[in-house]
C-alpha atoms as a PDB file:
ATOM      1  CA  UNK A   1       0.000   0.000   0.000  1.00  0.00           C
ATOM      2  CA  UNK A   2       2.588   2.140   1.135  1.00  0.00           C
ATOM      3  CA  UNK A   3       4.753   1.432  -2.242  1.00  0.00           C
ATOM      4  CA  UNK A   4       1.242   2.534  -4.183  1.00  0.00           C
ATOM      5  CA  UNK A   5       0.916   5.948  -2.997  1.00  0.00           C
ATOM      6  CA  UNK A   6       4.463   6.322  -3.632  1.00  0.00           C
ATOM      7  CA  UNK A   7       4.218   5.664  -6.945  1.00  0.00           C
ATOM      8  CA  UNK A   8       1.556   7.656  -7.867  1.00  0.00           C
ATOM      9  CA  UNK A   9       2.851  10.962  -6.615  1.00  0.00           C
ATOM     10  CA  UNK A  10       6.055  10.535  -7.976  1.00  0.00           C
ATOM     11  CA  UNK A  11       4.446   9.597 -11.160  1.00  0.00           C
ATOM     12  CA  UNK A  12       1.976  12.884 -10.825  1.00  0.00           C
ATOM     13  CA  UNK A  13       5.047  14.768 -10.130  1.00  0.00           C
ATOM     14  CA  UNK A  14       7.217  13.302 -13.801  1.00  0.00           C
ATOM     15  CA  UNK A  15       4.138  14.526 -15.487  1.00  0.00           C
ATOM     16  CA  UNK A  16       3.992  18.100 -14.005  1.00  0.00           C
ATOM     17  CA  UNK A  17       7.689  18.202 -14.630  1.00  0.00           C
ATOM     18  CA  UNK A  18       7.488  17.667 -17.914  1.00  0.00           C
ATOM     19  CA  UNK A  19       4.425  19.691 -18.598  1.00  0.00           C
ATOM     20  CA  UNK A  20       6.687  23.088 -17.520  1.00  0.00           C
ATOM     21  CA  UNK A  21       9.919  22.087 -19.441  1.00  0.00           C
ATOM     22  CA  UNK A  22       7.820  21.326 -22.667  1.00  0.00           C
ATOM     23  CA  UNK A  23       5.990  24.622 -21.865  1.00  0.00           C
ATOM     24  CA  UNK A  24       9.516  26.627 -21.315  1.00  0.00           C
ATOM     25  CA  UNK A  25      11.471  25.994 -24.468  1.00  0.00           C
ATOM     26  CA  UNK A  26      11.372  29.084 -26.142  1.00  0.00           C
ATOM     27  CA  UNK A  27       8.924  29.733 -28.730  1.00  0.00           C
ATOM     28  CA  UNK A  28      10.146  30.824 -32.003  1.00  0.00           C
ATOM     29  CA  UNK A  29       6.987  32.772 -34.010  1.00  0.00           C
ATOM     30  CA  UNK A  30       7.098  32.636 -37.888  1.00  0.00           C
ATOM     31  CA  UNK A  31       8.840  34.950 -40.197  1.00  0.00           C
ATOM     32  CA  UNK A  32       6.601  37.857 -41.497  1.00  0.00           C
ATOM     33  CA  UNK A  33       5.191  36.884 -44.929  1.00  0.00           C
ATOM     34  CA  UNK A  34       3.251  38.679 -47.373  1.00  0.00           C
ATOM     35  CA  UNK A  35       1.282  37.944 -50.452  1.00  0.00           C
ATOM     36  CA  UNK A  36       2.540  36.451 -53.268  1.00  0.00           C
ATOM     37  CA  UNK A  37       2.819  38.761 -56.378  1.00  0.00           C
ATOM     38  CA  UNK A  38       2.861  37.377 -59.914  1.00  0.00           C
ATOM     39  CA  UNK A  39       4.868  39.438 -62.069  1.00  0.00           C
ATOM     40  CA  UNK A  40       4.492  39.192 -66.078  1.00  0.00           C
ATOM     41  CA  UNK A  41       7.079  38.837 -68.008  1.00  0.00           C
ATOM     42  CA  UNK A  42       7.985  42.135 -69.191  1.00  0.00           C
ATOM     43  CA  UNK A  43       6.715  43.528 -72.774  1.00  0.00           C
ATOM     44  CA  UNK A  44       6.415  47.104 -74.499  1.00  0.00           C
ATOM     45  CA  UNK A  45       4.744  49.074 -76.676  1.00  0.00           C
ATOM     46  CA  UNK A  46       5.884  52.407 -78.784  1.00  0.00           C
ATOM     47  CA  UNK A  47       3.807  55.524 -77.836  1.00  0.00           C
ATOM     48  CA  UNK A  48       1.348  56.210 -80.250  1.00  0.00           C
ATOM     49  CA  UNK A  49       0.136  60.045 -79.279  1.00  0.00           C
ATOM     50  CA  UNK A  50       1.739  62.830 -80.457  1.00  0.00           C
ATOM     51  CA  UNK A  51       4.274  64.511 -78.350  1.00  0.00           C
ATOM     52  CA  UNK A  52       7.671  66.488 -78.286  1.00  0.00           C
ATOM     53  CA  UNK A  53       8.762  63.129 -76.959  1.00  0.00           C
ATOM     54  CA  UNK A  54       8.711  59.091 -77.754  1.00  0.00           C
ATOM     55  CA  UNK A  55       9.131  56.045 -75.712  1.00  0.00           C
ATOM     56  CA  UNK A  56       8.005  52.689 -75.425  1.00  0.00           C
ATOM     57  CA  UNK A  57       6.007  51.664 -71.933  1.00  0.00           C
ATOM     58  CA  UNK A  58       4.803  48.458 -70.293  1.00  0.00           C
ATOM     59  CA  UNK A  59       1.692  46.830 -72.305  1.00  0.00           C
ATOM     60  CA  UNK A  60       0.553  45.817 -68.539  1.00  0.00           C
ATOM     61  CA  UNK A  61       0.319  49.971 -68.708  1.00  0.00           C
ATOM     62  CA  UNK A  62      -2.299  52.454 -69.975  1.00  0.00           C
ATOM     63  CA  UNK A  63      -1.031  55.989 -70.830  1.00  0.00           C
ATOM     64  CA  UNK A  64      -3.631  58.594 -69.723  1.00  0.00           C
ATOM     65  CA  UNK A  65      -3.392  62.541 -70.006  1.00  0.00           C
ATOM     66  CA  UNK A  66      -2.517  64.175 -66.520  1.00  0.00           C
ATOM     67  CA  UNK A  67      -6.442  65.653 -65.528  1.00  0.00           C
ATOM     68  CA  UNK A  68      -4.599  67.547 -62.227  1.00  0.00           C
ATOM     69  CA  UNK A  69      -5.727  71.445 -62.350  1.00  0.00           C
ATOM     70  CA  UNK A  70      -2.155  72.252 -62.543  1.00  0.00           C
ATOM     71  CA  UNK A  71      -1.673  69.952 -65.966  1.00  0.00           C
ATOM     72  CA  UNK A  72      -0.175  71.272 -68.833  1.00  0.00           C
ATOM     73  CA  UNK A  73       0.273  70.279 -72.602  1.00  0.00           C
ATOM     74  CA  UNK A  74       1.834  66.618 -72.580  1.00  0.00           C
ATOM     75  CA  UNK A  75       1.966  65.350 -69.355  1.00  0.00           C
ATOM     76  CA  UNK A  76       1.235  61.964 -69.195  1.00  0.00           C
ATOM     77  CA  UNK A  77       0.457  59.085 -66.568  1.00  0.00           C
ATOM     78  CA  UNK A  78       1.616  55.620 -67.097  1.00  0.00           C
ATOM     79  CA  UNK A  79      -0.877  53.994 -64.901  1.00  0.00           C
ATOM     80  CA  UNK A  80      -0.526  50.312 -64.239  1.00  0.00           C
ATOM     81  CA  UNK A  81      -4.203  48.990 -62.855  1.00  0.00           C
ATOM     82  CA  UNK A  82      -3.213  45.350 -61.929  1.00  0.00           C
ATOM     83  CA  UNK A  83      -1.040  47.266 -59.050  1.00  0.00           C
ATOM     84  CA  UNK A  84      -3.107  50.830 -58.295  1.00  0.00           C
ATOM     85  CA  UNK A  85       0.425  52.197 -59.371  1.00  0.00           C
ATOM     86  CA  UNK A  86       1.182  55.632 -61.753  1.00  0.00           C
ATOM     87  CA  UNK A  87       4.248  57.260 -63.355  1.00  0.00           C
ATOM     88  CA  UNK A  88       3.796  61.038 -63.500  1.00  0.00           C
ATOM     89  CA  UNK A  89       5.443  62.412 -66.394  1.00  0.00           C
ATOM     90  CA  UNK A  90       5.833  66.008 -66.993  1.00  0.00           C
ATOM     91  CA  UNK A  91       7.093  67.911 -70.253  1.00  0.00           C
ATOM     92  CA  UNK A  92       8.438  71.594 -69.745  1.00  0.00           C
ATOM     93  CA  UNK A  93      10.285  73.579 -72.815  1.00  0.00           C
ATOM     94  CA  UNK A  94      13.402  75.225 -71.835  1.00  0.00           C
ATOM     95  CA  UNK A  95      13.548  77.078 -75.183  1.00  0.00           C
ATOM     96  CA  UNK A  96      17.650  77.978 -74.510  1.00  0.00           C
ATOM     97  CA  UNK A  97      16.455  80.078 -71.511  1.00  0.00           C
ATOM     98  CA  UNK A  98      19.508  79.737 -69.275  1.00  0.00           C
ATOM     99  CA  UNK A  99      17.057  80.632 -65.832  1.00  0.00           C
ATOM    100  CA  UNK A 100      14.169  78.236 -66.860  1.00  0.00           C
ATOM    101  CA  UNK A 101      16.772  75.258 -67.052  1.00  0.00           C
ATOM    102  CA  UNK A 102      17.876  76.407 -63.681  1.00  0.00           C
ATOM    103  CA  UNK A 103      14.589  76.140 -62.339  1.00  0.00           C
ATOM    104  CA  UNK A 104      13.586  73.362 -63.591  1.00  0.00           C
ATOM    105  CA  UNK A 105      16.602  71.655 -61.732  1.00  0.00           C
ATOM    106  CA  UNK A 106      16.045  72.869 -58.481  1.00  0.00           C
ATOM    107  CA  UNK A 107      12.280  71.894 -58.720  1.00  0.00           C
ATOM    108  CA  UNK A 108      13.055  68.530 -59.478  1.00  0.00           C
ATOM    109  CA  UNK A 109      15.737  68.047 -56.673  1.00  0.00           C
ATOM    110  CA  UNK A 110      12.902  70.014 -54.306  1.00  0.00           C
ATOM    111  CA  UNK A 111      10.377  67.585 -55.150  1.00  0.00           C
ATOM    112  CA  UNK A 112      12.439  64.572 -54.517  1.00  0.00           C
ATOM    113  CA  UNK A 113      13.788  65.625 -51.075  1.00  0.00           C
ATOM    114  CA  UNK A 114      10.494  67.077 -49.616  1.00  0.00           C
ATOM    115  CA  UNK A 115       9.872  63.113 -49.483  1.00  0.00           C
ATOM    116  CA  UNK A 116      13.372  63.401 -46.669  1.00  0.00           C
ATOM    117  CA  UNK A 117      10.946  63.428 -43.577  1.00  0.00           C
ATOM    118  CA  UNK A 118      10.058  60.086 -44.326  1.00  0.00           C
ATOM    119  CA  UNK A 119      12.857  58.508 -46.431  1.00  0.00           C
ATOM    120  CA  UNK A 120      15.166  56.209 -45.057  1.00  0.00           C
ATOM    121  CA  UNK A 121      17.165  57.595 -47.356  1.00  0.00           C
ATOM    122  CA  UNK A 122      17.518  58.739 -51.158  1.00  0.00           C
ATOM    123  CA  UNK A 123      20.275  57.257 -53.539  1.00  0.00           C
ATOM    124  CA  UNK A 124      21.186  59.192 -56.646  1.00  0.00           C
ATOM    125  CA  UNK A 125      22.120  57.088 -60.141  1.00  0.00           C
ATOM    126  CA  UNK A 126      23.521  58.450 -63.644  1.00  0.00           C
ATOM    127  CA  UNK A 127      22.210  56.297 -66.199  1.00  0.00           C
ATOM    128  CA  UNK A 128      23.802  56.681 -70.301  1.00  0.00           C
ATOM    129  CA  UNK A 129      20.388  56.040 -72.457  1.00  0.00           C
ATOM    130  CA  UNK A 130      21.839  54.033 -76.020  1.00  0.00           C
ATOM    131  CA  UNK A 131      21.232  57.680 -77.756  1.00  0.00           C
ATOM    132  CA  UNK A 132      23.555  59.407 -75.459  1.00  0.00           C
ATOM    133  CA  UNK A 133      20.745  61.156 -73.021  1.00  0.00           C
ATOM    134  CA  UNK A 134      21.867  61.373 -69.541  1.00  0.00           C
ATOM    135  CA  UNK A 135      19.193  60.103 -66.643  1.00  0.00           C
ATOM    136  CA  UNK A 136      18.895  61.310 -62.986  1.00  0.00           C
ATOM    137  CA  UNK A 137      17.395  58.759 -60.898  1.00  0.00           C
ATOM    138  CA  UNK A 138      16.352  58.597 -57.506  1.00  0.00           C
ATOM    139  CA  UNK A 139      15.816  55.894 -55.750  1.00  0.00           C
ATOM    140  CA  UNK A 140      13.782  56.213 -52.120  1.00  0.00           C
ATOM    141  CA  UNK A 141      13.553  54.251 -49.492  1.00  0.00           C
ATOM    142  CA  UNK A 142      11.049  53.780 -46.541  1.00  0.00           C
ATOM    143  CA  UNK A 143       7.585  54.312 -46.304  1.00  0.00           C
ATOM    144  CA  UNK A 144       7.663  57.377 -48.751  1.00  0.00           C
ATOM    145  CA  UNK A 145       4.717  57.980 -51.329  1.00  0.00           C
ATOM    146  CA  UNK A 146       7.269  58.312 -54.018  1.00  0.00           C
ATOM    147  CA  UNK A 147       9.735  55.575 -54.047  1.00  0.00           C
ATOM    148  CA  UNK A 148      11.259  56.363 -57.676  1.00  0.00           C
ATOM    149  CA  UNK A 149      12.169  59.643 -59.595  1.00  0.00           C
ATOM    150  CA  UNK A 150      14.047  60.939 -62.452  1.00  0.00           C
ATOM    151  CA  UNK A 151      14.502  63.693 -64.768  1.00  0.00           C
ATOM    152  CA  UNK A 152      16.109  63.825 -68.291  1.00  0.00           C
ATOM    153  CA  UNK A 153      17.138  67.179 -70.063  1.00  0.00           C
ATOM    154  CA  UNK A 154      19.180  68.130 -72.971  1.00  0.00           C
ATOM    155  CA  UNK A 155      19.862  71.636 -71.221  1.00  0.00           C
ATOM    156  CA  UNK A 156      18.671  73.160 -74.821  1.00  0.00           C
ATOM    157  CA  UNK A 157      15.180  72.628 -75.203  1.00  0.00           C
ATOM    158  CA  UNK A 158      13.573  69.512 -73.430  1.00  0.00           C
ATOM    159  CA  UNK A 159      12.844  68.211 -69.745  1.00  0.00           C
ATOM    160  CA  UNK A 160      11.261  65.328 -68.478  1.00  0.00           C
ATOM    161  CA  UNK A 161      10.646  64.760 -65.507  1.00  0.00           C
ATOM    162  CA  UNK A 162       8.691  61.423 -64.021  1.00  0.00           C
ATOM    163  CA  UNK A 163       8.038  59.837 -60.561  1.00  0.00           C
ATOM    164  CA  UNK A 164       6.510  56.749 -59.491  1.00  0.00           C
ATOM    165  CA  UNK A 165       3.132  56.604 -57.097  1.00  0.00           C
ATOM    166  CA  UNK A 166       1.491  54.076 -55.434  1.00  0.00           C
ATOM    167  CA  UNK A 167      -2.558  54.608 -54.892  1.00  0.00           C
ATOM    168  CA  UNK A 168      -2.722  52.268 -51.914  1.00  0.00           C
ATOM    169  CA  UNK A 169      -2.063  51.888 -47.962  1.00  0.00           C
ATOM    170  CA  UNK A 170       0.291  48.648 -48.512  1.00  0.00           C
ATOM    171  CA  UNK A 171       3.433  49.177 -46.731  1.00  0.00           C
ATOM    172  CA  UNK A 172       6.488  49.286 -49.338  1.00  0.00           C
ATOM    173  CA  UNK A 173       8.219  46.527 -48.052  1.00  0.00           C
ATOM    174  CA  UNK A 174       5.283  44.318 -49.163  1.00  0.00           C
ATOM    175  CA  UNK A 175       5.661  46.176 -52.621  1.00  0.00           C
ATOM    176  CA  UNK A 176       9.542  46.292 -53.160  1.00  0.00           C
ATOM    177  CA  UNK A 177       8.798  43.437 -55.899  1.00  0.00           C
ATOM    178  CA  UNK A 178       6.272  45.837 -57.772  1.00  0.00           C
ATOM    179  CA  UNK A 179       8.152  48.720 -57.134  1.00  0.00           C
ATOM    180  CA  UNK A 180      11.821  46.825 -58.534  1.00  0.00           C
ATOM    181  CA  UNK A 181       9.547  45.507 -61.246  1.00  0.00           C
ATOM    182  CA  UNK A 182       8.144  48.973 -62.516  1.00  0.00           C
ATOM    183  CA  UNK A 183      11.429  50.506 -62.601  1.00  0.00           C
ATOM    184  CA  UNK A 184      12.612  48.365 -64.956  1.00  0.00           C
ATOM    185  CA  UNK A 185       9.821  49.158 -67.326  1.00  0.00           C
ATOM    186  CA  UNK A 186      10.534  52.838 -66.235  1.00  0.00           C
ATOM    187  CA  UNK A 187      14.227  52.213 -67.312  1.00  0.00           C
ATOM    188  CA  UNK A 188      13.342  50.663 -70.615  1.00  0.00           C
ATOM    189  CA  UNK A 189      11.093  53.719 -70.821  1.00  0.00           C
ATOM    190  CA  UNK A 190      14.572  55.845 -70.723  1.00  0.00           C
ATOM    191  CA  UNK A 191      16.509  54.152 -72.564  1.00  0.00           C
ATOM    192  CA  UNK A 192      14.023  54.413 -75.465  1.00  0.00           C
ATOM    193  CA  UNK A 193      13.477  58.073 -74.954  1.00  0.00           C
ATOM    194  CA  UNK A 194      13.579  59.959 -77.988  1.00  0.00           C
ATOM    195  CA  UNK A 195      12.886  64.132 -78.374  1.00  0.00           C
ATOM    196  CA  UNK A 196      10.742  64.797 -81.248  1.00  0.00           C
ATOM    197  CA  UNK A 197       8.354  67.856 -82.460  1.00  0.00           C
ATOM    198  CA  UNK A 198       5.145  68.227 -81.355  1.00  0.00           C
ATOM    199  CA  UNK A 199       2.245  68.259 -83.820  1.00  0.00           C
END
């Protein structure tokens, strides 16, 4: 008798035992995953309207006029609906005005670091197009609303400008394959860049 209620303690007291050790290993929570994004394989299309300018954009990609207030003659959205994503082009003539180019500069390099605030930080890129056109990128990281800019002038007569916007609350960590994947097409976009007169 005496042997049985031994027993059974010492058994009750294995099992509480080993009840806290499996209960104090240390738990180990899964990595942070997000949704899978499908990518097409990239393809492009020449620009069909008529503008002091020619390129060729994504056919994932429609090209609508800019409707803003501020909008003027050939500025152009690249708007990608599959993503809720836009490229904002702008056209300005410098017509060999010394002072306009100068403006135009700083308003570019304004409008990329008013996005500072927020940016993790900004990293600046010359790209050579194959016609010989000089590219200033900017790449920005963190949760900015603009995580890719540029600008493209020939210091004569054109400049154009673009930046990349995303029309949803998704984090851009969740979106770095969308956003690597658009500026690729926005590269191609460059490096097909060609002035021309407007009709």
């Amino acid at each position: 008798m005496y042997r049985r209620l031994f027993r059974q303690p010492f058994l009750l007291l294995c099992l509480v035992s080993l009840c806290f050790y499996s209960c104090s290993e240390e738990f180990t929570p899964k990595p942070k995953g997000y949704n899978r994004i499908d990518l097409p394989v990239p393809k492009y299309q020449p620009l069909q309207e008529k503008h002091p300018f020619y390129f060729e954009y994504s056919v994932y990609s429609k090209i609508r006029p800019d409707s803003s207030r501020l909008a003027e003659p050939h500025w152009l959205n690249v708007y990608y609906p599959r993503f809720n994503a836009n490229v904002q082009l702008t056209y300005r003539t410098i017509n060999h005005n010394q002072k306009t180019f100068n403006t135009l500069i700083e308003d570019a390099r304004r409008l990329t670091s008013k996005h500072q605030i927020k940016a993790e930080g900004i990293t600046e890129a010359l790209i050579k197009t194959p016609s010989g056109k000089t590219a200033n990128l900017f790449e920005l990281s963190g949760e900015v609303p603009s995580q890719f800019q540029f600008y493209v002038t020939d210091s004569t007569q054109h400049f154009f400008r673009g930046a990349l916007y995303f029309r949803t609350a998704t984090a851009n960590d969740s979106l770095a394959p969308v956003i690597e994947y658009i500026k690729k097409d926005v590269i191609h976009l460059l490096n097909t860049l060609e002035w021309r007169k407007a009709n």
